[in-house]
N, C-alpha and C. Protein backbone atom coordinates (compact mmCIF):
# COMPACT_ATOMS: atom_id res chain seq x y z
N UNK A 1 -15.75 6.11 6.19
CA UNK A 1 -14.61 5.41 6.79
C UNK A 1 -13.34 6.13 6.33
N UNK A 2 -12.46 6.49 7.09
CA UNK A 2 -11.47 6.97 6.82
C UNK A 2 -10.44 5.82 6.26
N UNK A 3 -9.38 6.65 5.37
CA UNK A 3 -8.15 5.87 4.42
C UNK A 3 -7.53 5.29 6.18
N UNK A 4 -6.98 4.15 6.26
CA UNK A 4 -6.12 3.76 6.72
C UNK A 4 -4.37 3.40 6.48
N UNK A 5 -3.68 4.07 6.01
CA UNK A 5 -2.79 3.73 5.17
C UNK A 5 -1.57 2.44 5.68
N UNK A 6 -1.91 2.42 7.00
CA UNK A 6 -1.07 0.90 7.62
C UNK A 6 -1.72 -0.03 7.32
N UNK A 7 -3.13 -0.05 7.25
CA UNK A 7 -3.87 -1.28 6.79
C UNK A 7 -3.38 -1.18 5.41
N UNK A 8 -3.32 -0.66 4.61
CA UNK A 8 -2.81 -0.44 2.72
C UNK A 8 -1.84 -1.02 2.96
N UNK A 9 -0.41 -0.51 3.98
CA UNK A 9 0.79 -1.16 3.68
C UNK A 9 0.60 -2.88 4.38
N UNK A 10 0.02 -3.57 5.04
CA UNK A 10 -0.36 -4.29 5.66
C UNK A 10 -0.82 -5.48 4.72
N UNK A 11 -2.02 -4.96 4.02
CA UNK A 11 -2.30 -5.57 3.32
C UNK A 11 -1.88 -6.49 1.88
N UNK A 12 -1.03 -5.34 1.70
CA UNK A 12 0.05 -5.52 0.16
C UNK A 12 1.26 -6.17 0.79
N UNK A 13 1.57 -6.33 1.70
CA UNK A 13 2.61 -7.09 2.57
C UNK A 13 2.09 -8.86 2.47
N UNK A 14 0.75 -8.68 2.92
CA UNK A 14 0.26 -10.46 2.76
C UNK A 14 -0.10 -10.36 2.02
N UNK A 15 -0.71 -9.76 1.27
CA UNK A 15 -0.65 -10.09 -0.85
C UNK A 15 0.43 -10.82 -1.00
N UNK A 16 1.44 -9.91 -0.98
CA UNK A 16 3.05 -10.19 -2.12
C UNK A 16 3.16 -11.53 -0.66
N UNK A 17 3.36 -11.57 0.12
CA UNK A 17 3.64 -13.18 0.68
C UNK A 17 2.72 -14.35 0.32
N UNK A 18 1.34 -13.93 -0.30
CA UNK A 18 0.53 -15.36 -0.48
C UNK A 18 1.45 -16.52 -1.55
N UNK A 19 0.66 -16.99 -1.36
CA UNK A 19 2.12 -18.43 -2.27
C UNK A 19 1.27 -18.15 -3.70
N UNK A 20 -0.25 -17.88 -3.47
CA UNK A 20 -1.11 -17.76 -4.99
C UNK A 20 -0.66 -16.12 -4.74
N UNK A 21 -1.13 -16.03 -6.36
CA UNK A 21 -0.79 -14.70 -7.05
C UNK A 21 -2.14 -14.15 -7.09
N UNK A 22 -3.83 -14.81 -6.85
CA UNK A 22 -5.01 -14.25 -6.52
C UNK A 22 -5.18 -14.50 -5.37
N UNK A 23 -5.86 -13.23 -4.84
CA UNK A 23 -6.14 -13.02 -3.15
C UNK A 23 -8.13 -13.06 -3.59
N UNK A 24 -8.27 -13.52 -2.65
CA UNK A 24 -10.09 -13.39 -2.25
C UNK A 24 -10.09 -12.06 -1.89
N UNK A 25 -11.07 -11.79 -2.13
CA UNK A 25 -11.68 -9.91 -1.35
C UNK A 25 -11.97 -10.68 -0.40
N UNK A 26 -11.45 -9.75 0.77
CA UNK A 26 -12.06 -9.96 2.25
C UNK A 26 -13.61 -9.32 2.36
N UNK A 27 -14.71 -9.78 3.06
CA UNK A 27 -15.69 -9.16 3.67
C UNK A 27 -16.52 -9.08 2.37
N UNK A 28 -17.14 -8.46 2.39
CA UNK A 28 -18.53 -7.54 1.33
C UNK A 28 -19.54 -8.45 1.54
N UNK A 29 -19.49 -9.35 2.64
CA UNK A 29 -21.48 -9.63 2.87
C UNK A 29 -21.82 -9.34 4.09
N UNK A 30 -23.01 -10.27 4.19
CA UNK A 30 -23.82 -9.35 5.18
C UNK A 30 -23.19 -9.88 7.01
N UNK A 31 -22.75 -11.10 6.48
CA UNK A 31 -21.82 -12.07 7.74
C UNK A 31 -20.67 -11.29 7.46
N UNK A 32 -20.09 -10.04 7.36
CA UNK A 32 -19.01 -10.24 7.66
C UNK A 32 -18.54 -9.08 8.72
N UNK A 33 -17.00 -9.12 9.39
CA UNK A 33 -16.85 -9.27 10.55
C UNK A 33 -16.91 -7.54 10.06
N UNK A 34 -16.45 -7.07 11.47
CA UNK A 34 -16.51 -5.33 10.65
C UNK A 34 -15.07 -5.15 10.32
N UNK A 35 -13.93 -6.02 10.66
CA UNK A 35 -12.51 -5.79 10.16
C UNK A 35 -12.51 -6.41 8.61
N UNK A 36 -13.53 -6.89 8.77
CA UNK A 36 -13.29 -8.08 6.89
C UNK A 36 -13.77 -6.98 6.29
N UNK A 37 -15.13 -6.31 6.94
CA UNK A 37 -15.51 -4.68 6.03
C UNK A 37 -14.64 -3.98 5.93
N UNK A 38 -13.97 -3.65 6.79
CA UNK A 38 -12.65 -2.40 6.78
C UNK A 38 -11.29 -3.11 5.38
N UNK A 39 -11.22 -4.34 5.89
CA UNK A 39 -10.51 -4.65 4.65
C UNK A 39 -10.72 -4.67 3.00
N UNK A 40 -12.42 -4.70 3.14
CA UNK A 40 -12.96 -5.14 2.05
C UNK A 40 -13.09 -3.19 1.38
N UNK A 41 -13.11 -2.49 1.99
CA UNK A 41 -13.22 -1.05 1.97
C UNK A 41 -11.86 -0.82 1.04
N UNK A 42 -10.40 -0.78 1.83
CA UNK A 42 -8.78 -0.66 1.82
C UNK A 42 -8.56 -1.21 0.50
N UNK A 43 -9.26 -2.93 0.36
CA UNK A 43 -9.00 -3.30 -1.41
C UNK A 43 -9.11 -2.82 -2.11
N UNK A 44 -10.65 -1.81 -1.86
CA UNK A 44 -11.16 -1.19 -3.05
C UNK A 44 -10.26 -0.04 -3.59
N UNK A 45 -10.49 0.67 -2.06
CA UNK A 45 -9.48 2.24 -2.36
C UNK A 45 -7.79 1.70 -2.79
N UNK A 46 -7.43 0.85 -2.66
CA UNK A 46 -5.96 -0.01 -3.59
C UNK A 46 -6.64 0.10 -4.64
N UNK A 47 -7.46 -0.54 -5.16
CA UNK A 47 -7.47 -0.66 -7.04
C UNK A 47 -7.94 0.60 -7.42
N UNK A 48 -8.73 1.96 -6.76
CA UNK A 48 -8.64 2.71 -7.18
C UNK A 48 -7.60 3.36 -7.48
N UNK A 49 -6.32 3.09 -6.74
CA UNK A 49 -4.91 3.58 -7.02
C UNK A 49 -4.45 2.80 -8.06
N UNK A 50 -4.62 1.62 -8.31
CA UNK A 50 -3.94 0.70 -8.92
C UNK A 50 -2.75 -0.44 -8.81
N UNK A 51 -2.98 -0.32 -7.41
CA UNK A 51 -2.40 -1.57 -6.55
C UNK A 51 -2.72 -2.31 -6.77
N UNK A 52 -3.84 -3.19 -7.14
CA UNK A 52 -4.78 -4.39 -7.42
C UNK A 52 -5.26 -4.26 -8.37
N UNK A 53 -5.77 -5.56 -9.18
CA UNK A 53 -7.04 -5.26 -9.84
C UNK A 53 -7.53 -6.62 -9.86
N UNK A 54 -8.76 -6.36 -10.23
CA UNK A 54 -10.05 -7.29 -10.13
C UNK A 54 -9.75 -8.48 -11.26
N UNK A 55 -9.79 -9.55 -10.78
CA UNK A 55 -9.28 -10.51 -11.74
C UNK A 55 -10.75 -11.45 -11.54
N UNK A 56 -11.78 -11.31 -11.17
CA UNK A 56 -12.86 -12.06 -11.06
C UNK A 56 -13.39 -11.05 -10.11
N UNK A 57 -15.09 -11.61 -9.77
CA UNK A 57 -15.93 -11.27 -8.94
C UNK A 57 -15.61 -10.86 -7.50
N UNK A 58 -15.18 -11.60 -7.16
CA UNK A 58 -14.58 -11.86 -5.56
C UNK A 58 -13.00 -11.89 -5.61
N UNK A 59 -11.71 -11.50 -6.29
CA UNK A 59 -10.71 -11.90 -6.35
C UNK A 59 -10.20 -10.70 -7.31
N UNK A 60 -8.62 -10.61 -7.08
CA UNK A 60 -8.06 -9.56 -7.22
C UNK A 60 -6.11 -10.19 -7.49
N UNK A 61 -5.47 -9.57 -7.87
CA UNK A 61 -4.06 -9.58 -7.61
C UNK A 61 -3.24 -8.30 -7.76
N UNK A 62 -2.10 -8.02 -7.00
CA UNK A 62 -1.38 -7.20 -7.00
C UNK A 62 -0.95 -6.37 -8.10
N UNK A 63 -1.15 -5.64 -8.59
CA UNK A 63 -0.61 -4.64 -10.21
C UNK A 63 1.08 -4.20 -9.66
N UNK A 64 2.03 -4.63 -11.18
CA UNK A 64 2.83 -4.20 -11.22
C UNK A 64 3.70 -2.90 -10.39
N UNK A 65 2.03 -1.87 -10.22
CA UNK A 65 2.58 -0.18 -9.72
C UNK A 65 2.53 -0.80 -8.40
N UNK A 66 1.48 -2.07 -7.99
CA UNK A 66 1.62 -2.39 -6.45
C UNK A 66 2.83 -2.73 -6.10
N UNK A 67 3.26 -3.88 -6.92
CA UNK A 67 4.72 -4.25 -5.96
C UNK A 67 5.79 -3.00 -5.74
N UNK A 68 5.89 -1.91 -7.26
CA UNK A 68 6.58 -1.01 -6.87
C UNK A 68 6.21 -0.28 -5.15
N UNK A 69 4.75 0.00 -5.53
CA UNK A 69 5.10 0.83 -4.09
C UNK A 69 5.33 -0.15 -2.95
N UNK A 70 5.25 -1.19 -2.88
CA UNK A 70 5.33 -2.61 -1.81
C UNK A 70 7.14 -2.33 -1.67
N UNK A 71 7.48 -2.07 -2.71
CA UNK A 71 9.18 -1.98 -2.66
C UNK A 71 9.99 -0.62 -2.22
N UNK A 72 8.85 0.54 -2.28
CA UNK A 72 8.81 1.78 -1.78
C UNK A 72 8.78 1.86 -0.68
N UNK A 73 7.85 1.13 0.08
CA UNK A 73 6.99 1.21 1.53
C UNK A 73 7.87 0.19 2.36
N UNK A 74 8.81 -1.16 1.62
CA UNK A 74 9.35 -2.07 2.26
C UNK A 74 10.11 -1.72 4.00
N UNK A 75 10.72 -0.90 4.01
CA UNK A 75 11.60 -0.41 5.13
C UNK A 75 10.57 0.46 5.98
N UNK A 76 10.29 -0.20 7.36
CA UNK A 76 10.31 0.78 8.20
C UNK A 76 10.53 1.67 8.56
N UNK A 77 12.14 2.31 8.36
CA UNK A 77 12.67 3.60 8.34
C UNK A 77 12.05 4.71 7.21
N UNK A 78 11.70 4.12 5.83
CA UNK A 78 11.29 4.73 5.29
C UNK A 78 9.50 5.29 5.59
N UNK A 79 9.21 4.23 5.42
CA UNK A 79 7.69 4.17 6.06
C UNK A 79 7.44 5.16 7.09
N UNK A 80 8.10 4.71 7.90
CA UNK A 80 7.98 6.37 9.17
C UNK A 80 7.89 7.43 8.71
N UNK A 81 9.21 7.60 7.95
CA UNK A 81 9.75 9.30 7.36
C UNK A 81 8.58 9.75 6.68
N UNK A 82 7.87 8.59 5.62
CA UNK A 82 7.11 9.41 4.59
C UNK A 82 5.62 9.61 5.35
N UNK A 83 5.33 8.52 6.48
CA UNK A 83 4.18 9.36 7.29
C UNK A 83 4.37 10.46 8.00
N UNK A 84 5.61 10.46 8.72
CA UNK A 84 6.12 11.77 9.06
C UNK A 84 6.11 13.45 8.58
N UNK A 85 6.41 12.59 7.12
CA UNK A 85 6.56 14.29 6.43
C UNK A 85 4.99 14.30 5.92
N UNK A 86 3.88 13.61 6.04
CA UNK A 86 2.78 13.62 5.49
C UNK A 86 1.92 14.46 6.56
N UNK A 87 2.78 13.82 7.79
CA UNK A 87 1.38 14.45 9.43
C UNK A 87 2.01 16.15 8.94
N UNK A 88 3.89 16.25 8.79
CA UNK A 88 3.93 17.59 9.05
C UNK A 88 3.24 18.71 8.38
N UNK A 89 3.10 18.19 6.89
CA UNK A 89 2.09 18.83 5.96
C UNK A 89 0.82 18.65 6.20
N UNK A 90 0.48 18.30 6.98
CA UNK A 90 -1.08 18.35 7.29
C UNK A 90 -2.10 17.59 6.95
N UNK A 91 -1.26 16.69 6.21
CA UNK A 91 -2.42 15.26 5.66
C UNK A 91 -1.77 15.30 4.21
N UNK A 92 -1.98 13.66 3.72
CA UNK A 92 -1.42 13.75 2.48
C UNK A 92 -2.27 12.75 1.52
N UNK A 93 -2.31 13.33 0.08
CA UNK A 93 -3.26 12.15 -0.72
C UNK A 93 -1.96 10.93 -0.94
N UNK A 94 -2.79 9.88 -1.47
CA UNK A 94 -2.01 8.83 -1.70
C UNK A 94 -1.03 8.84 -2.62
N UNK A 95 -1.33 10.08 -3.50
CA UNK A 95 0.02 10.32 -4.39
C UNK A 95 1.49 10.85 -3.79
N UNK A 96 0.92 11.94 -2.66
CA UNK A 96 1.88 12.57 -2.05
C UNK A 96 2.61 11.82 -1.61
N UNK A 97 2.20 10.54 -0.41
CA UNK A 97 2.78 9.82 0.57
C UNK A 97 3.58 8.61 -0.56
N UNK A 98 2.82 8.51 -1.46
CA UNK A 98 4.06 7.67 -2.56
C UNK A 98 5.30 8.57 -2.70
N UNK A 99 4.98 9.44 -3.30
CA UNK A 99 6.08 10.28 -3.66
C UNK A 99 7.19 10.46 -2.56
N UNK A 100 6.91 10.75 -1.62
CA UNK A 100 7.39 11.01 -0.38
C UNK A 100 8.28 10.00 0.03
N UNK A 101 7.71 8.11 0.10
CA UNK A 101 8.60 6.92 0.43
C UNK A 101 9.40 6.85 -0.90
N UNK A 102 8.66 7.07 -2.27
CA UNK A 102 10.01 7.01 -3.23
C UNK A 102 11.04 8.39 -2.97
N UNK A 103 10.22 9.60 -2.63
CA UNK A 103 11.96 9.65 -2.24
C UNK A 103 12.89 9.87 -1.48
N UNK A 104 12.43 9.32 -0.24
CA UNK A 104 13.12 8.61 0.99
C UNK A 104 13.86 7.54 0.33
N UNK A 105 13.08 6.52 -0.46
CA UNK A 105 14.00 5.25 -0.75
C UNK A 105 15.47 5.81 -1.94
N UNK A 106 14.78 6.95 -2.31
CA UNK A 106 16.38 7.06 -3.62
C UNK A 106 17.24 8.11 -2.56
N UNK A 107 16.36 8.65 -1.85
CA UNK A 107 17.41 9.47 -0.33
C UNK A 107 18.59 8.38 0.11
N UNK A 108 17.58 7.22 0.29
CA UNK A 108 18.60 6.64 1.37
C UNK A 108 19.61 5.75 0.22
N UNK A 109 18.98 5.26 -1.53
CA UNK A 109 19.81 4.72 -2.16
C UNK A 109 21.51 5.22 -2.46
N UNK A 110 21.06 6.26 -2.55
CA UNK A 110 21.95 7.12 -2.94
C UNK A 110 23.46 7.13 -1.79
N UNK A 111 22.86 7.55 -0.81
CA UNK A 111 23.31 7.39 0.31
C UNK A 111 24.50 6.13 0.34
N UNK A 112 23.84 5.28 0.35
CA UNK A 112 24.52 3.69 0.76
C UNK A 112 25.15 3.21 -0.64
N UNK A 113 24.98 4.00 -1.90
CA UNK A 113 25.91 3.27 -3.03
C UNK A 113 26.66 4.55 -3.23
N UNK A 114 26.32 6.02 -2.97
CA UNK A 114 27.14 7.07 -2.78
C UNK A 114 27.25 7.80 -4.42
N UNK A 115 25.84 7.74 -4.56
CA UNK A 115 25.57 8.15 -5.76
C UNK A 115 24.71 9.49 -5.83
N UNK A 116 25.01 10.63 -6.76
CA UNK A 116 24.23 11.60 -6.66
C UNK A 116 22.73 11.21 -7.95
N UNK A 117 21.59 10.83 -6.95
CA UNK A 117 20.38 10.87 -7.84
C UNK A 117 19.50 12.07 -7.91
């Protein structure tokens, strides 16, 4: 299965909105739908980054480095740019495309408080 990285930003979007601070793993049985698999896939490859981690069997919450990149990825404008510069390079690991929205986001901070970062 290939990385989906809109489902990643997607997902960490209704994380950080749940009202609880533990999310259920979507999917991993044999009833489940093939999008609850695809989600249940995306969780995993998150806590291999360290977006999540496993707080029980079935259950997980957001890691600190998650909300950062949740605060990285927040803007659309940014979000574009850093898939943008990811297609132009030819594909990008998940470190790159971080790197890339953080620094679009201190691009554009800078910008709007008129600060050299």
């Amino acid at each position: 299965m290939k990385r989906d990285d809109d489902l990643i930003r997607d997902l960490l979007f209704k994380y950080e909105g749940d009202a609880d601070w533990i999310a259920l793993m979507p999917g991993g049985t044999s009833s489940s739908t093939g999008q609850e698999e695809k989600e249940h896939y995306h969780v995993l490859l998150m806590s291999d980054q360290g977006l999540v981690t496993s707080v029980g069997p079935d259950s997980f919450r957001v890691t600190a480095s998650g909300h950062d990149y949740i605060n990285a990825i927040r803007s659309d404008t940014i979000w574009r740019k850093a898939k943008e510069g990811a297609k132009e390079i030819g594909g990008a690991t998940f470190g790159i495309l971080k790197d890339l929205a953080v620094a679009y986001l201190k691009q554009e901070a800078a910008i709007k408080l008129g600060l050299e970062l």
